[in-house]
N, C-alpha and C. Protein backbone atom coordinates (compact mmCIF):
# COMPACT_ATOMS: atom_id res chain seq x y z
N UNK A 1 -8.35 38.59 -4.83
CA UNK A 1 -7.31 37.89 -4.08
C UNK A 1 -7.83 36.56 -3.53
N UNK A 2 -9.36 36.98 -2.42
CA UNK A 2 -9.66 35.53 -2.20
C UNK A 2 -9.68 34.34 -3.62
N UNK A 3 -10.37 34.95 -4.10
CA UNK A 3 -10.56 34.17 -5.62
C UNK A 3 -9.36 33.26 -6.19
N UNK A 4 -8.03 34.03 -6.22
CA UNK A 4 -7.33 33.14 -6.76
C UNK A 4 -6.83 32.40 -5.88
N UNK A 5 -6.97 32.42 -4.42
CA UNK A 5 -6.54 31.64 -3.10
C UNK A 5 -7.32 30.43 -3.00
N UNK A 6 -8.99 30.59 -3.56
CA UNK A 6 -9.45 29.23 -4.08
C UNK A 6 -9.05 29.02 -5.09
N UNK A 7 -8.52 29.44 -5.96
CA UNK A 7 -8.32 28.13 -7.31
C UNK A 7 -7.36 27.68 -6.74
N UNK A 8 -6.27 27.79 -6.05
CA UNK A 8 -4.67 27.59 -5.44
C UNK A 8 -5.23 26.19 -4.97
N UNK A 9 -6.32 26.60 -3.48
CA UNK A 9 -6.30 25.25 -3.21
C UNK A 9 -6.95 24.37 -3.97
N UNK A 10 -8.14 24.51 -4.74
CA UNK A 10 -8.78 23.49 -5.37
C UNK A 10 -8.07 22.75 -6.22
N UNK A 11 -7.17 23.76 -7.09
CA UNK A 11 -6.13 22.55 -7.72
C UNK A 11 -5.26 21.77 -7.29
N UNK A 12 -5.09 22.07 -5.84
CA UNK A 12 -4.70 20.82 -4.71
C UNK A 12 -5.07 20.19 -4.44
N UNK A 13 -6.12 20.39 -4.09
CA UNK A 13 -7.06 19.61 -3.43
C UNK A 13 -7.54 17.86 -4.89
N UNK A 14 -7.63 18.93 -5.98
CA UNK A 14 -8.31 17.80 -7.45
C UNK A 14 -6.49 17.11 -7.13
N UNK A 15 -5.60 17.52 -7.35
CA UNK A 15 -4.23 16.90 -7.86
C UNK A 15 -4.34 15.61 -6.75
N UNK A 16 -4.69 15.99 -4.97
CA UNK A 16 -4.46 15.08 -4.12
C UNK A 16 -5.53 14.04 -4.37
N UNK A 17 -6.56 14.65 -4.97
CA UNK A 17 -7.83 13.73 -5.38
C UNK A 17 -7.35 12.76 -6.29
N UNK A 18 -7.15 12.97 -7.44
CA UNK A 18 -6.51 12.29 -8.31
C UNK A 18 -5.85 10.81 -8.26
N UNK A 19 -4.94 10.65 -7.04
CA UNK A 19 -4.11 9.70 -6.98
C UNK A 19 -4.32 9.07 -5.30
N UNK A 20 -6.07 9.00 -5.49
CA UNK A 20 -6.73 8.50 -4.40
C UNK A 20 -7.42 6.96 -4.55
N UNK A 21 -7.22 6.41 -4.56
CA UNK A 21 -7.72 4.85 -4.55
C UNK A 21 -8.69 4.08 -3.58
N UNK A 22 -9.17 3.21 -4.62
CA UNK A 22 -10.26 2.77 -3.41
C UNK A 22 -9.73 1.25 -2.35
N UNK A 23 -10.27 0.42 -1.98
CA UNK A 23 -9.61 -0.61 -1.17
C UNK A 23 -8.87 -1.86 -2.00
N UNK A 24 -9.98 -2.06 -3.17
CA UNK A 24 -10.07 -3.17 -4.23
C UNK A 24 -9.30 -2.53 -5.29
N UNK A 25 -8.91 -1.18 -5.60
CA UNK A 25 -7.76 -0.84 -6.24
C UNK A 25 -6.00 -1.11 -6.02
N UNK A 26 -6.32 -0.88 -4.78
CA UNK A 26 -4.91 -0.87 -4.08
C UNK A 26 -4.77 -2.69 -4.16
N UNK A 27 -5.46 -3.68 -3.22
CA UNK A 27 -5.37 -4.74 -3.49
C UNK A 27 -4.53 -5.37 -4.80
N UNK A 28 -5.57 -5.10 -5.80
CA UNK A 28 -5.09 -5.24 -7.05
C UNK A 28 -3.37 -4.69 -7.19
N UNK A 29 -3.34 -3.41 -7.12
CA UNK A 29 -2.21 -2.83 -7.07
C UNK A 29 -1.04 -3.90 -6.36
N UNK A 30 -1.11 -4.01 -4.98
CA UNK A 30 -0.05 -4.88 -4.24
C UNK A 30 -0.25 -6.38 -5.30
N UNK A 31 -1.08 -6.67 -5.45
CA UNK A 31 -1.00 -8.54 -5.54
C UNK A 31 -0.16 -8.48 -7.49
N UNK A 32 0.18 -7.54 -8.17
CA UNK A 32 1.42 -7.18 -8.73
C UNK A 32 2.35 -8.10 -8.35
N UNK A 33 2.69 -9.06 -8.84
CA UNK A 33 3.65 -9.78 -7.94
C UNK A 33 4.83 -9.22 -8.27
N UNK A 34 6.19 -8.99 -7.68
CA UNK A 34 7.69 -8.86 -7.98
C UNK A 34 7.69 -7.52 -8.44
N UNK A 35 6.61 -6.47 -8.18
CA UNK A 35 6.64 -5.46 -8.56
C UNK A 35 7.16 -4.64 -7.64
N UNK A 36 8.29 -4.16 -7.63
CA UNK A 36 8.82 -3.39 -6.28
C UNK A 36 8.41 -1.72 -5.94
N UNK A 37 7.68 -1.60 -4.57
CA UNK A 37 6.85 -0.48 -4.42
C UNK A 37 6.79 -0.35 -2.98
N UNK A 38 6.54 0.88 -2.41
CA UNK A 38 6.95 1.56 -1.56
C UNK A 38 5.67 1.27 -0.21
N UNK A 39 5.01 0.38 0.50
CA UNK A 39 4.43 0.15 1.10
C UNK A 39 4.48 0.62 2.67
N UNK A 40 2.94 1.80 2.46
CA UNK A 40 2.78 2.34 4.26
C UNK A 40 1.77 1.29 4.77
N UNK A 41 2.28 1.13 5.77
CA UNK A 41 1.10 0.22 6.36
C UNK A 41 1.11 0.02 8.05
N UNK A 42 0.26 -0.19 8.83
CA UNK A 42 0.48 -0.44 10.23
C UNK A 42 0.61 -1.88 10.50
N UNK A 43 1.43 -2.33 11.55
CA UNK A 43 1.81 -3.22 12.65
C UNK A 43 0.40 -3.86 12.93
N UNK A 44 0.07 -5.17 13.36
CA UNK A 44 -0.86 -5.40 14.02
C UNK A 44 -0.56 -4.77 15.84
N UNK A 45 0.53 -4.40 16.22
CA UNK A 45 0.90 -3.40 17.53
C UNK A 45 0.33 -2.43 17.47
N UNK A 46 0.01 -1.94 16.19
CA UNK A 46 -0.32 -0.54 15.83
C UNK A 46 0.82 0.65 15.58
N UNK A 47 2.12 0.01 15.41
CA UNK A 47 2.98 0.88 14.50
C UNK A 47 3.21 0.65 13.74
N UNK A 48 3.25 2.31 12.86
CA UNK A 48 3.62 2.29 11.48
C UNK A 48 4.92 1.71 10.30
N UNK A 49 4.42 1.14 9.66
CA UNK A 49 5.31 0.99 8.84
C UNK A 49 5.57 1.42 7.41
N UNK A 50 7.02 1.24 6.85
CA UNK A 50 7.22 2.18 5.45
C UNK A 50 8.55 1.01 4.94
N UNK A 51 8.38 0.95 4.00
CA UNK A 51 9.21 -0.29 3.68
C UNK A 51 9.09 -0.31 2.04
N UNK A 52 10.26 -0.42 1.48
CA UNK A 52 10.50 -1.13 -0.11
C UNK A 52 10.26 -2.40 -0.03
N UNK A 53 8.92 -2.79 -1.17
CA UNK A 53 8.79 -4.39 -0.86
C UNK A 53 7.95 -4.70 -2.22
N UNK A 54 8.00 -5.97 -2.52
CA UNK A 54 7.40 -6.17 -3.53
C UNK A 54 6.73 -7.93 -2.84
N UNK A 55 5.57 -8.15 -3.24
CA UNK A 55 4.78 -9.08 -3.24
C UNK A 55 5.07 -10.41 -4.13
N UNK A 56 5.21 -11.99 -3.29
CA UNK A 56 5.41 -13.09 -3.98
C UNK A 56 4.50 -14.17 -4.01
N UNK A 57 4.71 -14.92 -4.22
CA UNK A 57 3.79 -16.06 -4.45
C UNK A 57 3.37 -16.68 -3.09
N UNK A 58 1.80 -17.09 -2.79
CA UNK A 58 1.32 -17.24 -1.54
C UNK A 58 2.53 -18.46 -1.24
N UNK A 59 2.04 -18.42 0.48
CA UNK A 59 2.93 -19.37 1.17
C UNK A 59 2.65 -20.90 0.72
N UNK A 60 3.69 -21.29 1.06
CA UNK A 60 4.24 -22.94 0.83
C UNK A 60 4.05 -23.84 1.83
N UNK A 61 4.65 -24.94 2.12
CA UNK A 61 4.61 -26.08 3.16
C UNK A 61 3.58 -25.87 3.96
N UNK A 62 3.87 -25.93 5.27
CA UNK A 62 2.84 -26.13 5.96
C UNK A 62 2.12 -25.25 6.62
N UNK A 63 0.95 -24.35 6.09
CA UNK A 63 0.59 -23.70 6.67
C UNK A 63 -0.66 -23.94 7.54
N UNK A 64 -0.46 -22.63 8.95
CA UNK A 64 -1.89 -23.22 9.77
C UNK A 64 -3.02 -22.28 9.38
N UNK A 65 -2.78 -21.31 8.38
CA UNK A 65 -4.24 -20.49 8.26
C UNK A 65 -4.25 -20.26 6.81
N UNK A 66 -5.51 -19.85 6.66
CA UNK A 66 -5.64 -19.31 4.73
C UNK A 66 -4.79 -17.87 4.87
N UNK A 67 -4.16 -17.92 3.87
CA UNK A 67 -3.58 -16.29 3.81
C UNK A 67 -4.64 -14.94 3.59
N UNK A 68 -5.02 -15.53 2.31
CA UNK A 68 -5.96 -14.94 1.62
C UNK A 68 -7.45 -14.54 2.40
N UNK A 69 -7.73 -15.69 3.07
CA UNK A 69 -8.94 -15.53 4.14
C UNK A 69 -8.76 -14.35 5.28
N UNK A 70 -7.88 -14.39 5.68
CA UNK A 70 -7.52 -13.21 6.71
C UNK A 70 -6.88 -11.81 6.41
N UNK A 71 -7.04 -12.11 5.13
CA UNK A 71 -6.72 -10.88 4.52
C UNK A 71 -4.84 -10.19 5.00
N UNK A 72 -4.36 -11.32 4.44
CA UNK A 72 -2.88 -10.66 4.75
C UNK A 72 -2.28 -11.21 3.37
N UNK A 73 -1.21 -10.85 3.46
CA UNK A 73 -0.09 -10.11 1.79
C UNK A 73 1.47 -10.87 2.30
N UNK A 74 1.92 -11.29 1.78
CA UNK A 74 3.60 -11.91 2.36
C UNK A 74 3.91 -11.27 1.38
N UNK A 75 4.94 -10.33 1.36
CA UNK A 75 5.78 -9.83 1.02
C UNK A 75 7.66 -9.90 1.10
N UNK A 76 8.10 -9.48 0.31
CA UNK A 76 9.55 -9.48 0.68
C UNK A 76 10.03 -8.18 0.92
N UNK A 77 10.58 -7.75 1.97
CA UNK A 77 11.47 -6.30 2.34
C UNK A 77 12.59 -6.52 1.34
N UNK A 78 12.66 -5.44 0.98
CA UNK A 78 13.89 -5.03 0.30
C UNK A 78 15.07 -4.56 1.37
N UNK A 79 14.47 -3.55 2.66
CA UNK A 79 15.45 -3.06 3.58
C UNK A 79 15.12 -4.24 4.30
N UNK A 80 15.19 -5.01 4.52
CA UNK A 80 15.09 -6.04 5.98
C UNK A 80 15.46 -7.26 5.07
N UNK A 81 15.32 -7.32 4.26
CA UNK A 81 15.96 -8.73 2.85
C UNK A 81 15.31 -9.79 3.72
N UNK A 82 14.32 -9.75 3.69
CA UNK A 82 13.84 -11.55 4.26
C UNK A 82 11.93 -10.58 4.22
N UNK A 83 11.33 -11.83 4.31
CA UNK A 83 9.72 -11.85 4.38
C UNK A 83 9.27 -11.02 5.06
N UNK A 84 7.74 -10.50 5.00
CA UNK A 84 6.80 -10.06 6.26
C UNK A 84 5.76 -10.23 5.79
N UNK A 85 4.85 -10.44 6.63
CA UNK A 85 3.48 -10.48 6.01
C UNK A 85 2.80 -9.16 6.17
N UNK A 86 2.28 -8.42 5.68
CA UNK A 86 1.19 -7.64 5.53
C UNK A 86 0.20 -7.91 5.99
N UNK A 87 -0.88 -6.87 6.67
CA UNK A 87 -2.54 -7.12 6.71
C UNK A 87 -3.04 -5.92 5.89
N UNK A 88 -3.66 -6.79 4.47
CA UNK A 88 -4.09 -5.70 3.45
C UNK A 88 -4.91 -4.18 3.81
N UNK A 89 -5.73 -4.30 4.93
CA UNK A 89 -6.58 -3.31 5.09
C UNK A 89 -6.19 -2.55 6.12
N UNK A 90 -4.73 -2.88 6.49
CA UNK A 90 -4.06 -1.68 7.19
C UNK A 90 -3.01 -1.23 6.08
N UNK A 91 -3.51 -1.16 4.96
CA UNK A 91 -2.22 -0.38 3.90
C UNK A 91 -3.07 0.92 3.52
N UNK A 92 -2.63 1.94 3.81
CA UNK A 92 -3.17 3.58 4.00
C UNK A 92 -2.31 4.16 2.58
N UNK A 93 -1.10 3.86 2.07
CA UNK A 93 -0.17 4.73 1.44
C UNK A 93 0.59 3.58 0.31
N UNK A 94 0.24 3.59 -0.98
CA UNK A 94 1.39 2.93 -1.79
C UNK A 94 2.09 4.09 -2.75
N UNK A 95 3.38 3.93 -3.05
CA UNK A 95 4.44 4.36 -3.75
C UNK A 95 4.93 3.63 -4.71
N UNK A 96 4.22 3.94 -6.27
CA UNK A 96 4.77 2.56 -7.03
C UNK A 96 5.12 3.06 -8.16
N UNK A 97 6.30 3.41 -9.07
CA UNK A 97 6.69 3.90 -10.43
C UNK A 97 6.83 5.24 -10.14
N UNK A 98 6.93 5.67 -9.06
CA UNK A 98 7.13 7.55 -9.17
C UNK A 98 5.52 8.18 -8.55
N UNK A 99 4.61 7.39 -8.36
CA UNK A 99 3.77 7.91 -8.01
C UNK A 99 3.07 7.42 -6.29
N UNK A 100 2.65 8.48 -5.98
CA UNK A 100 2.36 8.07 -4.67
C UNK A 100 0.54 7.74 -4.47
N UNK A 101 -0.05 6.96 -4.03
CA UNK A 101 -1.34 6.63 -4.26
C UNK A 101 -2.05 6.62 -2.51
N UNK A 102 -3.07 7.21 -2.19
CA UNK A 102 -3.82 7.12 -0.80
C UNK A 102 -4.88 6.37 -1.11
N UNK A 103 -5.12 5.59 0.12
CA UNK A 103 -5.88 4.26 -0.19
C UNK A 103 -7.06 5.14 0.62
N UNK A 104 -8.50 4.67 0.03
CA UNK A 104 -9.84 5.44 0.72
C UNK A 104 -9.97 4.49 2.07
């Protein structure tokens, strides 16, 4: 009985393994441009966020900082229909084609 109670979880455990990503995966993943996908991520407040959004072309006119240097993502909401920026290394959770991916 114990016996098959470990295989139960281990094949949970490999399945949740599976669709685990590293930092420079996910990156890659978001900078997909116009690719529309399901983004968890925190607030610089420190609340969470969950949002349909897909990633566009860095900012325009006049900007006062590197985007890229500070490590943030402009994105477009799909539920909020206008911009946000992202900070890449608070993205914990992507959702992209049916699959759900955990960032290490």
């Amino acid at each position: 009985m114990i016996g098959i109670l470990n295989k139960n979880v281990t094949k949970k455990l490999h399945k949740f393994a599976e669709n685990e990503i590293s930092f420079s995966e996910m990156k890659e993943m978001v900078l997909d441009l116009y690719t529309p996908m399901k983004i968890y991520t925190t607030k610089l407040d420190g609340k969470r966020m969950v949002r349909d959004m897909f990633t566009v072309a860095g900012p325009s006119g006049n900007v006062k900082y590197d985007y890229d240097a500070k490590g943030y993502m402009i994105c477009y909401d799909s539920d909020k229909v206008g911009f946000r920026t992202i900070v890449l290394k608070n993205v914990y959770k992507i959702e992209k084609e049916g699959v759900t991916y955990i960032v290490r």
